[in-house]
Protein backbone atom coordinates (compact mmCIF):
# COMPACT_ATOMS: atom_id res chain seq x y z
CA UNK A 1 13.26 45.32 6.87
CA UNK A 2 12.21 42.43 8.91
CA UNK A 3 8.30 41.44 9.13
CA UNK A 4 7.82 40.62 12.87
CA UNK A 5 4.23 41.03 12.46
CA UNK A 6 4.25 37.08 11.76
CA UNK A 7 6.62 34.52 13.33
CA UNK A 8 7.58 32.32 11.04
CA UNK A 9 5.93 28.73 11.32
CA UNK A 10 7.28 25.93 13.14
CA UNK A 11 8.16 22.64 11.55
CA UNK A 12 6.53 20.10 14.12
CA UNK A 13 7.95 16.74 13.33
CA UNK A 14 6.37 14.96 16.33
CA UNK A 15 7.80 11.63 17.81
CA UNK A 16 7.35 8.22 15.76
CA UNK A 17 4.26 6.28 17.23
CA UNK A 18 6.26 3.04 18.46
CA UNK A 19 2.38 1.33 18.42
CA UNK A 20 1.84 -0.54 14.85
CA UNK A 21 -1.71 -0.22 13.57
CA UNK A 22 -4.98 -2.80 13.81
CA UNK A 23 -6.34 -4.12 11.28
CA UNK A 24 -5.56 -6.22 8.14
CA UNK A 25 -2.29 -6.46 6.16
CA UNK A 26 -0.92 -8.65 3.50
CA UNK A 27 1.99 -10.07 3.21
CA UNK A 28 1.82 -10.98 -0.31
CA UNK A 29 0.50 -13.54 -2.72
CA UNK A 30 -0.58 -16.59 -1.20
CA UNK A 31 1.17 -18.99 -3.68
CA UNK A 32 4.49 -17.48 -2.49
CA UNK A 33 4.33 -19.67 0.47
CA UNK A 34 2.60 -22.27 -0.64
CA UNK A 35 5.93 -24.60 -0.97
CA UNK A 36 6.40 -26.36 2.21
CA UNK A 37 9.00 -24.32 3.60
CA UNK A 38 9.21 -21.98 6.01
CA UNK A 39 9.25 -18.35 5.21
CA UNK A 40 10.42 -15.32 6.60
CA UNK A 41 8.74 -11.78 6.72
CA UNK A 42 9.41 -9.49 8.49
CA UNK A 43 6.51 -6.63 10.26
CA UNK A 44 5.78 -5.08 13.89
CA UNK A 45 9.05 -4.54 14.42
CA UNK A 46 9.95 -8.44 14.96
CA UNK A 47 10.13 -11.30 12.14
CA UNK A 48 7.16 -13.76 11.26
CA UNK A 49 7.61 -17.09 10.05
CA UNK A 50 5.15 -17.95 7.34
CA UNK A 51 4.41 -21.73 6.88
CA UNK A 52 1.85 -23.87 4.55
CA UNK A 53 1.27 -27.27 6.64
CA UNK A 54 0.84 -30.88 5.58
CA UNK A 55 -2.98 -29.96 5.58
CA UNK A 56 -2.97 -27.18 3.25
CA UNK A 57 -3.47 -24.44 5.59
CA UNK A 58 -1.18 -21.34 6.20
CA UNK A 59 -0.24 -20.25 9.51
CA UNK A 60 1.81 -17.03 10.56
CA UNK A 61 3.55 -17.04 13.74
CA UNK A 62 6.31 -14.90 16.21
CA UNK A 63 9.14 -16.12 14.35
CA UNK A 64 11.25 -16.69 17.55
CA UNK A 65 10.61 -19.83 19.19
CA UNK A 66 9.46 -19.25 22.97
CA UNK A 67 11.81 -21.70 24.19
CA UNK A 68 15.36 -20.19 24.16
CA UNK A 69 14.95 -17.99 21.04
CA UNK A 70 15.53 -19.89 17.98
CA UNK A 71 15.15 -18.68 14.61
CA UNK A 72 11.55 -20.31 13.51
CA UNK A 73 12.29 -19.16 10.11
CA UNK A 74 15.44 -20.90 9.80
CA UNK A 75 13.73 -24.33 11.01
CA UNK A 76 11.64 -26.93 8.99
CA UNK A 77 8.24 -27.76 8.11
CA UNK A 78 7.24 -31.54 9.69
CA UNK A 79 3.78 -32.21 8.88
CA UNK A 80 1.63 -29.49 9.91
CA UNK A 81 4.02 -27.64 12.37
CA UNK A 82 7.09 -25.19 12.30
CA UNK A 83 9.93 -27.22 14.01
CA UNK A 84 12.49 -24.86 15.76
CA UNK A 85 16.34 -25.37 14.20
CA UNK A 86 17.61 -25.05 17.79
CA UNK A 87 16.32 -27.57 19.73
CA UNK A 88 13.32 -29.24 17.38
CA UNK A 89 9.87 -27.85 19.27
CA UNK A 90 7.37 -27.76 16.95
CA UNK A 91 4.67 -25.50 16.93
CA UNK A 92 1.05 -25.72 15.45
CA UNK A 93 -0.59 -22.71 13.59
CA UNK A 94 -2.65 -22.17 16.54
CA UNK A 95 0.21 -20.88 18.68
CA UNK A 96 0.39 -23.88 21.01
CA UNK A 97 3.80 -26.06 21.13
CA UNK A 98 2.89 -29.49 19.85
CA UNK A 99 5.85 -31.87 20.92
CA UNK A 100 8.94 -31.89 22.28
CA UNK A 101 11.19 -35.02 20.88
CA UNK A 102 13.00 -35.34 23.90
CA UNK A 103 11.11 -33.86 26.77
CA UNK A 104 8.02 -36.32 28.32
CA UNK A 105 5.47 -33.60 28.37
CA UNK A 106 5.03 -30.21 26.52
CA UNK A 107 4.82 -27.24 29.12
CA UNK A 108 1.45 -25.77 30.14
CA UNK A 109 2.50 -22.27 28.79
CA UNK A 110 4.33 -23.45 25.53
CA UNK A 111 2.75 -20.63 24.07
CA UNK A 112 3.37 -17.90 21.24
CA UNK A 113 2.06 -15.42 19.24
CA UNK A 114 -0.10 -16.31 16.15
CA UNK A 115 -1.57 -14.30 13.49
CA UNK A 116 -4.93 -15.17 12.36
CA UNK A 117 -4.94 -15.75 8.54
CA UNK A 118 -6.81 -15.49 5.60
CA UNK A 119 -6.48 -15.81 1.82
CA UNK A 120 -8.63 -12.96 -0.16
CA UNK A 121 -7.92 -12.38 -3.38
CA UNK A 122 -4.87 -14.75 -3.73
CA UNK A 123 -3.14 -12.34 -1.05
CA UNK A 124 -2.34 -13.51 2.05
CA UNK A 125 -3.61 -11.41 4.79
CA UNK A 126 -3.21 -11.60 8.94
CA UNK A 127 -5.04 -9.58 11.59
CA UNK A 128 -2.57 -7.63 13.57
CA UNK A 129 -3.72 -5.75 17.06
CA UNK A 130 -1.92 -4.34 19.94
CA UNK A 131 -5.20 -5.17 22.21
CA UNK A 132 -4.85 -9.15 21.51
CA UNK A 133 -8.89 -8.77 20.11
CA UNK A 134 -10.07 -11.92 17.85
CA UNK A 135 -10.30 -10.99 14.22
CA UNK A 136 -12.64 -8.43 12.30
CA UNK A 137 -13.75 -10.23 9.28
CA UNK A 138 -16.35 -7.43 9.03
CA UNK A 139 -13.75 -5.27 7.99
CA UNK A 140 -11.81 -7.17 5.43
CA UNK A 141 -11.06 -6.14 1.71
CA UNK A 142 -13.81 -7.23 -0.37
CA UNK A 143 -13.34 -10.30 -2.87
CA UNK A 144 -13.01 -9.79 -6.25
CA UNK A 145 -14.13 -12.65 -8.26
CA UNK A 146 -13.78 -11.39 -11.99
CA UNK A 147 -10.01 -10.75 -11.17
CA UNK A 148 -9.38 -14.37 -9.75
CA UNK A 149 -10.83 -15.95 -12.89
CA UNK A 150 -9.48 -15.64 -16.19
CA UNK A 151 -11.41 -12.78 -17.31
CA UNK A 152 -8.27 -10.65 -15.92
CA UNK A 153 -4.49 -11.31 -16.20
CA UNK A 154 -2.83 -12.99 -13.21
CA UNK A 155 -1.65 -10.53 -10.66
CA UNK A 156 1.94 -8.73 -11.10
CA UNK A 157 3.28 -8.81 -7.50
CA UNK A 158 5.77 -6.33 -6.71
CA UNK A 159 7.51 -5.48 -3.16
CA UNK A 160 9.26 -2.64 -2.27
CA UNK A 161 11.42 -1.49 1.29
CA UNK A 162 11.26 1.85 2.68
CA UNK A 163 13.37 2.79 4.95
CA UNK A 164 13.29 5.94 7.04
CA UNK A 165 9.05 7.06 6.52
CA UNK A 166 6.25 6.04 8.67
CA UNK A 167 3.25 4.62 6.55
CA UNK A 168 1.45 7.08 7.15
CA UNK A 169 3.05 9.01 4.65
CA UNK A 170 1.77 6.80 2.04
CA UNK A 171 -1.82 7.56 3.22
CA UNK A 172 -1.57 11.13 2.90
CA UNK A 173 -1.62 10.44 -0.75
CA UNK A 174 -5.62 9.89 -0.88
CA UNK A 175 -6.33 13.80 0.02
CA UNK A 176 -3.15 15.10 -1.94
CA UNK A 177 -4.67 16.49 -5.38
CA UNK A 178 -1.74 18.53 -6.21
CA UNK A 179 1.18 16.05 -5.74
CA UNK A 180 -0.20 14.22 -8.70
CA UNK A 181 0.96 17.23 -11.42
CA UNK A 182 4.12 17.68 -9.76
CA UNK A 183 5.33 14.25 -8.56
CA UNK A 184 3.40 11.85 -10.97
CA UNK A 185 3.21 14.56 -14.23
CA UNK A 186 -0.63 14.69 -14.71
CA UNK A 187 -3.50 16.93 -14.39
CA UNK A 188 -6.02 15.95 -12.17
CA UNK A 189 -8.75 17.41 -13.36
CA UNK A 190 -11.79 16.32 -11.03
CA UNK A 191 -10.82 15.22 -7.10
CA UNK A 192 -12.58 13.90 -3.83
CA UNK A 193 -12.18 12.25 -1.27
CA UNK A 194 -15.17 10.25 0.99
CA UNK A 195 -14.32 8.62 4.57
CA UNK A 196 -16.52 6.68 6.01
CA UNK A 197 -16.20 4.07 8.90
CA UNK A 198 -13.23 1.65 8.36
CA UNK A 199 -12.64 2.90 4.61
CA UNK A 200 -11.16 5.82 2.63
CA UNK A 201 -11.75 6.63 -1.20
CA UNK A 202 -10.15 8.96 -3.71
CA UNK A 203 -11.96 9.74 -6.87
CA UNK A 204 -9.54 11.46 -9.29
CA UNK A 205 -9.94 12.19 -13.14
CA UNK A 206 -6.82 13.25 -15.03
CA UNK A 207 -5.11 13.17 -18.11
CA UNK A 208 -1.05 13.19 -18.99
CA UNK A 209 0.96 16.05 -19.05
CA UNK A 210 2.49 16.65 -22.53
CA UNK A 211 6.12 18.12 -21.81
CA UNK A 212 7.18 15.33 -19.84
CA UNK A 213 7.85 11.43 -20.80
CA UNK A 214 6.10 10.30 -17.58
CA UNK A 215 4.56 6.86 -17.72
CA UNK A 216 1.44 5.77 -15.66
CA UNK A 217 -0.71 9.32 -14.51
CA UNK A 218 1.85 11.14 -16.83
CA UNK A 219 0.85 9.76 -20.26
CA UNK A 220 0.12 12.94 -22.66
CA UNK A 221 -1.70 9.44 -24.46
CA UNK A 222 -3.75 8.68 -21.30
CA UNK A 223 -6.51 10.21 -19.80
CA UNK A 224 -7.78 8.43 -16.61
CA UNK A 225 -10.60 7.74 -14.31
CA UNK A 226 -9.65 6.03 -10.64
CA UNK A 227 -11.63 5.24 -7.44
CA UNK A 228 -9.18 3.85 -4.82
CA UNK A 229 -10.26 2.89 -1.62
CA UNK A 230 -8.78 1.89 1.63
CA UNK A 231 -10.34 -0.94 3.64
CA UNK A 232 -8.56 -0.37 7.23
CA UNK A 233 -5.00 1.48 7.53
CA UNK A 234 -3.10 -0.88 4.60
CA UNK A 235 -4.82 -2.37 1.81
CA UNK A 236 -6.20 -0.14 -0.80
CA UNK A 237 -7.81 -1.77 -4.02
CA UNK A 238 -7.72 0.53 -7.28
CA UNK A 239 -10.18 0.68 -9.66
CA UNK A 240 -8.53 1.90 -12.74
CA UNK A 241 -10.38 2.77 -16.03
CA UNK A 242 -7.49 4.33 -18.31
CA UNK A 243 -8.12 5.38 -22.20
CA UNK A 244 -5.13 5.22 -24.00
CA UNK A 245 -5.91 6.96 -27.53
CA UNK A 246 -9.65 5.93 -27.69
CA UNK A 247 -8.58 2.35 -25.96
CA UNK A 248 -10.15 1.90 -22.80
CA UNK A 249 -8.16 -0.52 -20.32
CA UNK A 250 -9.84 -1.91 -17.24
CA UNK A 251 -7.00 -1.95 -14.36
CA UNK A 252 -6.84 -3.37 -10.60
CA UNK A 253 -4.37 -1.83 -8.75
CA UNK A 254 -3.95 -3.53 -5.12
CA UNK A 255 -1.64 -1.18 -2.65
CA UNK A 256 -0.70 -2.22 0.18
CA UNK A 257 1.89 -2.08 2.89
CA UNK A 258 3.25 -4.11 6.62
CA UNK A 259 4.83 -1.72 9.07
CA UNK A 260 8.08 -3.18 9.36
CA UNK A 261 9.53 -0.47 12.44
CA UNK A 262 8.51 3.04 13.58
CA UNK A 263 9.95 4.28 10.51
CA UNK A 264 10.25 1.60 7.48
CA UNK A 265 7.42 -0.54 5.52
CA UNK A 266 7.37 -3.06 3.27
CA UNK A 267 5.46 -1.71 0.38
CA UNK A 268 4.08 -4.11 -2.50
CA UNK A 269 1.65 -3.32 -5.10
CA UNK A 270 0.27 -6.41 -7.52
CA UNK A 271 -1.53 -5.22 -11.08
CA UNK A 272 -4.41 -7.72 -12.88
CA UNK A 273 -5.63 -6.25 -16.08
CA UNK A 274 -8.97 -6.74 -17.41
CA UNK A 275 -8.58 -9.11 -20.77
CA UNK A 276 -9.91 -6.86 -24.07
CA UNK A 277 -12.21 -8.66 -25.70
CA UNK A 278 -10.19 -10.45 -29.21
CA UNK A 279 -6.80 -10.43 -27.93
CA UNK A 280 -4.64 -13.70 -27.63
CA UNK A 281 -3.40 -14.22 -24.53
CA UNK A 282 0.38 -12.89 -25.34
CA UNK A 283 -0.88 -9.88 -26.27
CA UNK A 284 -2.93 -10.07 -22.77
CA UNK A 285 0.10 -10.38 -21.24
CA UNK A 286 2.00 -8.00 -22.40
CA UNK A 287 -0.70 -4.86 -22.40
CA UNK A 288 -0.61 -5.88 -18.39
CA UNK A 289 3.42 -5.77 -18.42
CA UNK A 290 3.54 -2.40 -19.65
CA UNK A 291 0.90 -1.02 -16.94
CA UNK A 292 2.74 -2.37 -14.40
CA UNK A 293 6.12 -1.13 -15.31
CA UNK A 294 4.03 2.07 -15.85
CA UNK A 295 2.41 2.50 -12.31
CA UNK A 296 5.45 1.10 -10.78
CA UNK A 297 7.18 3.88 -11.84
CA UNK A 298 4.61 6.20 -10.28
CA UNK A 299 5.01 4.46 -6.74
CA UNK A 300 8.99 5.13 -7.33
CA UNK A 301 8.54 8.62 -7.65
CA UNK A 302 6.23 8.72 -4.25
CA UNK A 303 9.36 6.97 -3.19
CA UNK A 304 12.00 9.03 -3.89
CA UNK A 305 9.84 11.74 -2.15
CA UNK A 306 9.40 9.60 0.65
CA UNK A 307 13.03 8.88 1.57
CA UNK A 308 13.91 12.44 1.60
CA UNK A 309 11.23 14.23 3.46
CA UNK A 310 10.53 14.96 6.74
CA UNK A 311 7.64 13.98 9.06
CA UNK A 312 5.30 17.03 9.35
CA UNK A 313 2.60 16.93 12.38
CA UNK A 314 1.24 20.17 11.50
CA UNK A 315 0.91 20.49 7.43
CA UNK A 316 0.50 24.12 6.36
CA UNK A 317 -2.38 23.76 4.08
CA UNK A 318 -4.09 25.77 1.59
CA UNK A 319 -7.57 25.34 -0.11
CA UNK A 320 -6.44 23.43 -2.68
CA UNK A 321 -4.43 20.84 -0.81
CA UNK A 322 -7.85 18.36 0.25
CA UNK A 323 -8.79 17.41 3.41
CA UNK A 324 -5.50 16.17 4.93
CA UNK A 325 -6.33 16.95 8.45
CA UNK A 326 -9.44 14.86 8.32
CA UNK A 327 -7.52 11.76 6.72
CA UNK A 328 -5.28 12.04 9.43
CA UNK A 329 -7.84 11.76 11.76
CA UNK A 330 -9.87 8.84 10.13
CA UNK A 331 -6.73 7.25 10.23
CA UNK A 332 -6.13 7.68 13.92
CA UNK A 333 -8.72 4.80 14.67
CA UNK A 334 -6.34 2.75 14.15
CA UNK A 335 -3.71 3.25 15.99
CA UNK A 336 -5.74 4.09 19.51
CA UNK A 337 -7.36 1.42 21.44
CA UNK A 338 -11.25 0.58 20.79
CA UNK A 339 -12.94 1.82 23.53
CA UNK A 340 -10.91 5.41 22.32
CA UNK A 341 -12.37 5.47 18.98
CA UNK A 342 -13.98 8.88 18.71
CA UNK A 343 -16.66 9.62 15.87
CA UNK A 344 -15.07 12.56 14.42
CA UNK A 345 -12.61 8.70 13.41
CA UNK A 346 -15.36 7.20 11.68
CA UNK A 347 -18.01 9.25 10.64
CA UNK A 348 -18.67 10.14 7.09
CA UNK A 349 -17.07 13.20 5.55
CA UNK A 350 -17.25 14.04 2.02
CA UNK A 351 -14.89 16.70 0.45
CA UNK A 352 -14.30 17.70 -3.23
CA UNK A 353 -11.27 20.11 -4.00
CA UNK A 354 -12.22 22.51 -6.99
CA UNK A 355 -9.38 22.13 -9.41
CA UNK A 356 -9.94 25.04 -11.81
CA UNK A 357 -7.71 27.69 -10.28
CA UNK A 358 -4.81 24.64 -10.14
CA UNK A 359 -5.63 23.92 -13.40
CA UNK A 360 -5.45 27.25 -15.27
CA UNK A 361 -2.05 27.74 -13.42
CA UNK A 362 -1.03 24.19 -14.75
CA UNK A 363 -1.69 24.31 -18.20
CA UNK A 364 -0.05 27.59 -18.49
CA UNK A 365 3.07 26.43 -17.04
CA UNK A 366 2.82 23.77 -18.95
CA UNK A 367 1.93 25.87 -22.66
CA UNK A 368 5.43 28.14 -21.64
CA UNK A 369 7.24 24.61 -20.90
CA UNK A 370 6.69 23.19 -24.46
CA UNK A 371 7.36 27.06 -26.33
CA UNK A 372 10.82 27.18 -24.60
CA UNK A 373 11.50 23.39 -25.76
CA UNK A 374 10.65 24.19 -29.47
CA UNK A 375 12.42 27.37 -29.22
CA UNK A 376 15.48 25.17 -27.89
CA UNK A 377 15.16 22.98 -30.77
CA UNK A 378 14.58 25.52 -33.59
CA UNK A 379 17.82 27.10 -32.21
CA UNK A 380 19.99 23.87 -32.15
CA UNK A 381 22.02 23.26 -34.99
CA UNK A 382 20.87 20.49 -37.77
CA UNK A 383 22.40 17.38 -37.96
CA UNK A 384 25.97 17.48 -40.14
């Protein structure tokens, strides 16, 4: 027999917004463009040319030069300006065409689009918004001084492309207590989330399931204690505390992300570890290699998830999925003009999901998991 009583749900997939978000974004560590050349990077569905001048100072413009469309990126760095490889304009990091070789005058409106820069944390980061407003510095990241000196392990920058999601997907994430047993192998045991203004935070406690080989979240080893936090629609900084058999690890974890089209990102994550006290520096080293071949792994397997989803504009929900709704909306603010900012954006909303029902379902599944693998290896035969 049919039910007809209820229709079954719709899958709204919505349209792609074709508007790119305000705010901050990196586009990496600052040293990687520190050489004199010009660099390419591509974000807001067009490519930027990344430059460090004569005088020190990096500048990001519109990497197509406003003259007849040359390839800025392809072009060379003379003194402090970009110099087009087409026809040699050269451009200051202020926007403004600064000489023409062969022309007597530079037009009025040599004009193009420039990104306002700034280096925070060794990242570069550029303000990006579709209004043309001057830059928030209100609303950037905050510094982190212990992890620039050598108290902490040099950041281990890694970039990643996905093709085929909005970012957006990756935000979802903070309110989504459950994908972390069955995507990342753990048990979080303690979740909330807190929204407030221009940021979003995730507290989460868990610890490793043991009948998988999961690294990162998934370490039977590991238990862990994490407050991320997202300042604007991109950059999240990670606060990582993990205990690893009775040694405690301190761990920055920087996330963050350029829209790159409606539906692709550039993803890159960097990893500075928190030196324990009486190890040599190798040692150092090497503890903060393994943690960030560990989390790596945990932002493949949101990746693999990623790349073979669909969008979903109206998430069927239960109690124990967080506040995913809400997240959406806080992160609406960015993608709406200023004056459209409502307060149900921005204000403050606190949520905690109670784990204990997830939990006793969890560790059951998890207790039958490792009887059926030592049943399977009582029954296989011994080694000839």
């Amino acid at each position: 027999m049919t039910d007809t009583a209820t229709p079954a749900r719709s899958l709204d997939q919505g349209t792609t917004p074709l508007r790119f978000a305000r705010g901050w974004h990196c586009l990496g560590l600052a040293s990687a463009f520190a050489d004199g050349k010009p660099h390419a990077v591509h974000g807001f569905g067009t490519k930027l040319v990344v430059w460090q001048g004569g005088d020190g100072e990096l500048n990001v413009l519109d990497g197509y030069c406003r003259h007849m469309g040359g390839d800025l990126t392809q072009g060379e760095v003379k003194g402090d300006h970009i110099a087009c490889p087409f026809h040699d304009w050269r451009w200051g990091g202020d926007g403004k065409c600064k000489e023409i070789p062969y022309a007597r005058r530079v037009p009025l409106r040599a004009r193009t689009q420039r990104y306002e820069t700034v280096v925070r944390n060794g990242q570069l980061l550029i303000w990006h918004d579709p209004e043309g407003s001057a830059a928030d510095h209100e609303v950037l990241p905050p510094e982190l001084p212990d992890v620039m000196s050598d108290k902490y392990t040099p950041w281990s920058w890694h970039t990643r492309e996905i093709n085929g999601s909005h970012c957006r997907e990756l935000i979802d994430n903070v309110a989504d207590m459950a994908h972390f047993y069955y995507v990342h192998f753990a048990f979080p045991t303690s979740f909330r989330n807190i929204f407030d203004g221009h940021t979003a935070t995730q507290f989460m406690e868990s610890k490793g399931r043991p009948d998988t080989m999961g690294g990162g979240y998934g370490d039977e080893n590991s238990t862990l204690k994490s407050v991320a936090t997202y300042y604007g629609p991109s950059y999240m900084i990670n606060w990582l505390e993990v205990d690893y058999k009775g040694f405690v690890t301190e761990v920055v974890l920087v996330n963050c992300h350029i829209p790159t089209g409606p539906e692709s990102f550039t993803l890159q994550y960097g990893i500075s570890v928190r030196k324990p006290e009486g190890l040599d520096e190798q040692t150092c080293a090497y503890i903060a290699e393994r943690y960030t071949q560990s989390f790596g792994d945990g932002f493949l397997q949101d990746v693999a998830i990623w790349e073979n989803k669909v969008a979903v504009q109206n998430p069927l929900l239960c109690e124990e999925d967080g506040p995913v709704y809400q997240l959406r909306r806080w992160y609406e603010q960015f993608y709406v003009d200023v004056a459209d900012i409502k307060p149900e954006m921005t204000d403050r909303f606190e949520f905690e999901v109670d784990t204990t029902k997830a939990n006793e379902y969890w560790h059951a599944e998890v207790a039958e998991n490792l009887a059926k693998r030592a049943a399977s290896e009582a029954a296989a035969p011994a080694d000839a």
